[in-house]
Protein backbone atom coordinates (compact mmCIF):
# COMPACT_ATOMS: atom_id res chain seq x y z
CA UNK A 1 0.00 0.00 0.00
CA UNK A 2 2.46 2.65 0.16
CA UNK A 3 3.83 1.79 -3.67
CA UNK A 4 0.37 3.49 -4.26
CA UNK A 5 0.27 6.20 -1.88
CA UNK A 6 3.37 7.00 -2.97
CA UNK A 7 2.70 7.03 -6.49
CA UNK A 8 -0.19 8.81 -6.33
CA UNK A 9 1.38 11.66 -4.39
CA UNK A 10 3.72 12.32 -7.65
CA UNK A 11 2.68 15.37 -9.70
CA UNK A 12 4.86 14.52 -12.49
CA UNK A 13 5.14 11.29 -13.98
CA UNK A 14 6.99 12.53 -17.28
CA UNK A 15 10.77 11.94 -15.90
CA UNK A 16 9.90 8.13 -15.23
CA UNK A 17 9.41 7.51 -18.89
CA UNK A 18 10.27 10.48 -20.99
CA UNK A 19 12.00 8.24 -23.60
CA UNK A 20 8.64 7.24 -24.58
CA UNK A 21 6.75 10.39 -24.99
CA UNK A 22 7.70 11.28 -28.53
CA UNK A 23 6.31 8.37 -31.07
CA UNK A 24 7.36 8.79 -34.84
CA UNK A 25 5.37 5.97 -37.39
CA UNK A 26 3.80 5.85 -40.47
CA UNK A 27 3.74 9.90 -41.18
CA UNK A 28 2.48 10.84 -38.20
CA UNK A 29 4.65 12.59 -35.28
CA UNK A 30 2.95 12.45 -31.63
CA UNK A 31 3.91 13.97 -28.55
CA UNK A 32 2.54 12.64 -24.84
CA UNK A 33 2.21 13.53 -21.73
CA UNK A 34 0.27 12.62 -18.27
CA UNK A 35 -1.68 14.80 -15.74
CA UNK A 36 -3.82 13.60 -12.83
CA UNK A 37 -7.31 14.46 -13.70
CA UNK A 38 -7.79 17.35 -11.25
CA UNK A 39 -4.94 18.51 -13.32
CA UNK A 40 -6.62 18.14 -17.57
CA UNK A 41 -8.16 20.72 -19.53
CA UNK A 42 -11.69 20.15 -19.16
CA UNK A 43 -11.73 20.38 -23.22
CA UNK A 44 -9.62 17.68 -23.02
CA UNK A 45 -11.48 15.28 -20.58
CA UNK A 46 -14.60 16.19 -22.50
CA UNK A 47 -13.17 14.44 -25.62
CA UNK A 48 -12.06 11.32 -24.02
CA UNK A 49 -15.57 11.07 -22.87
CA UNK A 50 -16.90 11.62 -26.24
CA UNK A 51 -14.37 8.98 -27.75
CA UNK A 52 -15.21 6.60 -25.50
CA UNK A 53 -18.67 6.89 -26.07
CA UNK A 54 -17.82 6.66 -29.53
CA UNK A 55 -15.48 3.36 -29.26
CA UNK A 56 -17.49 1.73 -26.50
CA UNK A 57 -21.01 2.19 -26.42
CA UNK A 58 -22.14 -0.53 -28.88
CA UNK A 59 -20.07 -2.82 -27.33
CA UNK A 60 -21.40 -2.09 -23.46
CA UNK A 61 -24.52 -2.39 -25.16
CA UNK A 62 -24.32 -5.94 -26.36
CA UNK A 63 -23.26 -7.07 -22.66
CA UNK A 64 -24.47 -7.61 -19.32
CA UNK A 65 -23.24 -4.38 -17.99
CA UNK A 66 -24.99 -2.26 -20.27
CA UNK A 67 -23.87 1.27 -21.44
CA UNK A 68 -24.42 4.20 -18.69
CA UNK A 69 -22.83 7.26 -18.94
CA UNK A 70 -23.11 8.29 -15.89
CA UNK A 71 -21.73 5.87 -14.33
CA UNK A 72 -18.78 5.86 -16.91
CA UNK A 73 -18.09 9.35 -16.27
CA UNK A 74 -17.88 8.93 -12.97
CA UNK A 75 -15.62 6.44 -13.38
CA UNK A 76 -13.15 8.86 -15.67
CA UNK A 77 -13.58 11.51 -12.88
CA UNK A 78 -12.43 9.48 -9.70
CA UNK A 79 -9.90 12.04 -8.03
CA UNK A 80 -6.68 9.27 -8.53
CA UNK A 81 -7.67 8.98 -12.31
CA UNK A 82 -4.04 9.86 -14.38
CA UNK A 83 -4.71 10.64 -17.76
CA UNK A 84 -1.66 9.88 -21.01
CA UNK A 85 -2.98 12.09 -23.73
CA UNK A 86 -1.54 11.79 -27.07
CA UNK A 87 -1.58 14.53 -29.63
CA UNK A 88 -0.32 15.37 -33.33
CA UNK A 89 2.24 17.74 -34.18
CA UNK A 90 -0.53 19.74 -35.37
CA UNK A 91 -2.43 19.36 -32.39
CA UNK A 92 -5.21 16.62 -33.29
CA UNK A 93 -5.87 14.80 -30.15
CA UNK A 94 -5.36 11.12 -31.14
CA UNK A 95 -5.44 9.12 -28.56
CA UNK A 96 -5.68 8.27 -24.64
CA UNK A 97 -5.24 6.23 -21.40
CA UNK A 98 -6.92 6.71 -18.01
CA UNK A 99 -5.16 4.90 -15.29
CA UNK A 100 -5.01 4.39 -11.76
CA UNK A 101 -2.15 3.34 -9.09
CA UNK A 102 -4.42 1.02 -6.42
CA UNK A 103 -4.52 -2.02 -4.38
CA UNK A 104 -6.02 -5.20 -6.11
CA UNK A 105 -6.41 -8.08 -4.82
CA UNK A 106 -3.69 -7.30 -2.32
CA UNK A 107 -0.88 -6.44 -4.56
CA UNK A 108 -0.59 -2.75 -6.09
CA UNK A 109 -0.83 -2.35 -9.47
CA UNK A 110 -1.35 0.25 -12.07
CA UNK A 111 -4.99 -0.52 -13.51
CA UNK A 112 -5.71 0.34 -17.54
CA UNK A 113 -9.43 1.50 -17.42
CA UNK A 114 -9.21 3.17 -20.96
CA UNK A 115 -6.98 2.75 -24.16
CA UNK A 116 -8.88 4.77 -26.79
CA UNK A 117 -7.28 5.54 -30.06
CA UNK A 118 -9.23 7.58 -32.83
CA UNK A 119 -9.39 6.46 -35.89
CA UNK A 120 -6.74 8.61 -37.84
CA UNK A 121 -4.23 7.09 -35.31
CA UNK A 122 -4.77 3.21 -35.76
CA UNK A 123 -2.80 0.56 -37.19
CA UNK A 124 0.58 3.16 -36.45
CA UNK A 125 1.35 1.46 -32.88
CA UNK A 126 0.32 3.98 -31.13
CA UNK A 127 -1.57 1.84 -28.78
CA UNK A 128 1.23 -0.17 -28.28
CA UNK A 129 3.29 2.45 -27.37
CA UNK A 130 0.55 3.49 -25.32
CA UNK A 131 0.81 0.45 -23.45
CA UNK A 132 4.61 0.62 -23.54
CA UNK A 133 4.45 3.71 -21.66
CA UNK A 134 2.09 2.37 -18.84
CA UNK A 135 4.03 -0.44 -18.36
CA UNK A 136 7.32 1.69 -17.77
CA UNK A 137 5.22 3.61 -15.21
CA UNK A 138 4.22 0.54 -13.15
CA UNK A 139 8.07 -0.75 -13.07
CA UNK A 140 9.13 2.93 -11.98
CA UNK A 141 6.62 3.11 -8.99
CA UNK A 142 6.81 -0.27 -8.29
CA UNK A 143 3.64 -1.48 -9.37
CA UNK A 144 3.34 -5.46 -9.36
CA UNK A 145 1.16 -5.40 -12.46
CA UNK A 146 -0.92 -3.39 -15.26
CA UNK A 147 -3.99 -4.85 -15.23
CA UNK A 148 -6.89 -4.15 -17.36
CA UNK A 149 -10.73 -5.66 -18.42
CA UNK A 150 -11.31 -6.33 -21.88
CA UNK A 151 -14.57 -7.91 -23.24
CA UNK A 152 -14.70 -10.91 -24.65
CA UNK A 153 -17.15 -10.08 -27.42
CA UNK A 154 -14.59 -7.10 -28.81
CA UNK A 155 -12.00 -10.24 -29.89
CA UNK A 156 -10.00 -6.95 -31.90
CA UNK A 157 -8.86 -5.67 -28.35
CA UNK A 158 -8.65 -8.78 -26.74
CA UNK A 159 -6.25 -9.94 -29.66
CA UNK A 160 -3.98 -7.05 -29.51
CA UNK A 161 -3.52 -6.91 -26.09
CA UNK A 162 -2.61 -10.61 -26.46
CA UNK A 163 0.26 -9.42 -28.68
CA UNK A 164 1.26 -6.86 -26.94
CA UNK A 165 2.27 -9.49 -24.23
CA UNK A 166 -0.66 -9.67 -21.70
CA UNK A 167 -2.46 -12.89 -20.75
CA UNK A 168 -5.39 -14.35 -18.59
CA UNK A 169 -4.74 -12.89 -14.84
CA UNK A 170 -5.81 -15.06 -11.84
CA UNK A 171 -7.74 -12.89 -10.54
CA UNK A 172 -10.35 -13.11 -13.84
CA UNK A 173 -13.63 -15.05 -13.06
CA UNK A 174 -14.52 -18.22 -14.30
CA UNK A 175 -16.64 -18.23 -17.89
CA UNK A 176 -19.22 -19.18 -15.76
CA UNK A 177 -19.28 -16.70 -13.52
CA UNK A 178 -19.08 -13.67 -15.88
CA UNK A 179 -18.87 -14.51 -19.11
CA UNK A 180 -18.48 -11.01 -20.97
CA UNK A 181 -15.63 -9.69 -19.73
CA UNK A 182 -11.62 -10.78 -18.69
CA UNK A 183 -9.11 -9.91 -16.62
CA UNK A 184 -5.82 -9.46 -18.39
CA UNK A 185 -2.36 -8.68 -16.89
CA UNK A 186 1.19 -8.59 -17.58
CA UNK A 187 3.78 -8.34 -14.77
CA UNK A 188 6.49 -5.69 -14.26
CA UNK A 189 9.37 -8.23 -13.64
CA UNK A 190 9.10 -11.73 -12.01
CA UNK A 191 6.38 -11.76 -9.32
CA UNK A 192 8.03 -12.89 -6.43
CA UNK A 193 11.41 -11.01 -7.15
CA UNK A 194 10.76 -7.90 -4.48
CA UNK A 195 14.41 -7.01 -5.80
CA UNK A 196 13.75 -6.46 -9.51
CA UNK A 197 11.66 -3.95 -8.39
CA UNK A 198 12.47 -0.15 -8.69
CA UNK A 199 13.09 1.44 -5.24
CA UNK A 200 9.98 4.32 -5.55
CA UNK A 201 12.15 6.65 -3.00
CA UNK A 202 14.99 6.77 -5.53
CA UNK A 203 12.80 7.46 -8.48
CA UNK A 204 10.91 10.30 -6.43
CA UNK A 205 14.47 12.14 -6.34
CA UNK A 206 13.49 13.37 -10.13
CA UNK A 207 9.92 13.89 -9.40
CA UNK A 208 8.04 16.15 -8.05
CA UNK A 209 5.18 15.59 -5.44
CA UNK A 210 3.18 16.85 -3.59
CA UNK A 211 1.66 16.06 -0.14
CA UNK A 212 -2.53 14.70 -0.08
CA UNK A 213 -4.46 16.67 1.25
């Protein structure tokens, strides 16, 4: 537990994975970065909304949970949601990730909730990178996993983040049990090698933070 309070006391995740921010592929050049949601444009929280809607409704629609926006918005609101946006050169938003650092299932992880590309930026791995970026994130603050739900009816997403290295996590329920979604993960280093892990206090000395209040 305090691999998450202490990563969600930093105000600037940027020097953990600056590497990654610039992505160059297929004519298109995109620059990243990450804010905590009390933190984003309001503009720009208002989009990933819309895109979502626009990505995901359908697809809540043809499963058990349903689509409610409400409750989805809520969900993108929650006062530990991080946001990676991903713009053009020329500004076009293109693409986003709301995350979380938390506790689940007893071990801390950083949890995926969104990965929404538009359409003018698919099929240039920018979702891999994307993911890329996440998963340097979780290594830097110590995070066991990323973990993330897909649904099993949208076999595009579950296929890709199959490639992209991810697999069926234990904690998923049985078919049975819930049949229209999964719980995917893929682990930061080996799971019971504490020492592979990055020391958080160390990686704190380049970032800034800020106390809770």
């Amino acid at each position: 537990m305090s691999y998450v309070t202490l990563a969600n006391k930093l105000t600037d995740l940027a020097p953990l994975c600056k590497d990654l921010l610039v992505y160059q592929n297929k004519n298109i050049e995109v620059n990243m970065y990450i804010q905590k949601i009390t933190d984003l444009d309001k503009n720009i929280l208002q989009w990933a909304i819309d895109l979502t809607e626009r990505n995901m409704k359908k697809l809540y629609e043809t499963c058990a949970w349903g689509w409610n926006k409400e409750r989805k918005v809520e969900e993108m609101t929650d006062d530990n949601a991080f946001y990676l946006i991903a713009k053009s050169k020329s500004g076009s938003l293109l693409a986003f990730s709301h995350f979380r650092f938390d506790m689940d299932f007893g071990e801390p992880v950083l949890y995926c909730y969104e990965v929404q590309v538009e359409e003018e930026g698919r099929r240039r791995g920018l979702g891999q990178r994307v993911l890329n970026i996440l998963e340097t994130l979780a290594h830097g603050t110590s995070m066991r996993y990323v973990r993330l739900t897909a649904l099993t009816h949208n076999p595009s997403a579950a296929a890709f983040f199959r490639a992209c290295g991810y697999t069926l996590d234990e904690t998923s329920p049985a078919k049975e049990e819930a049949a229209h979604y999964e719980i995917l993960s893929k682990a930061t280093s080996e799971a019971d090698d504490q020492t592979q892990h990055c020391d958080l206090s160390k990686s704190m000395e380049a970032v800034h933070v800020t106390p809770q209040i």
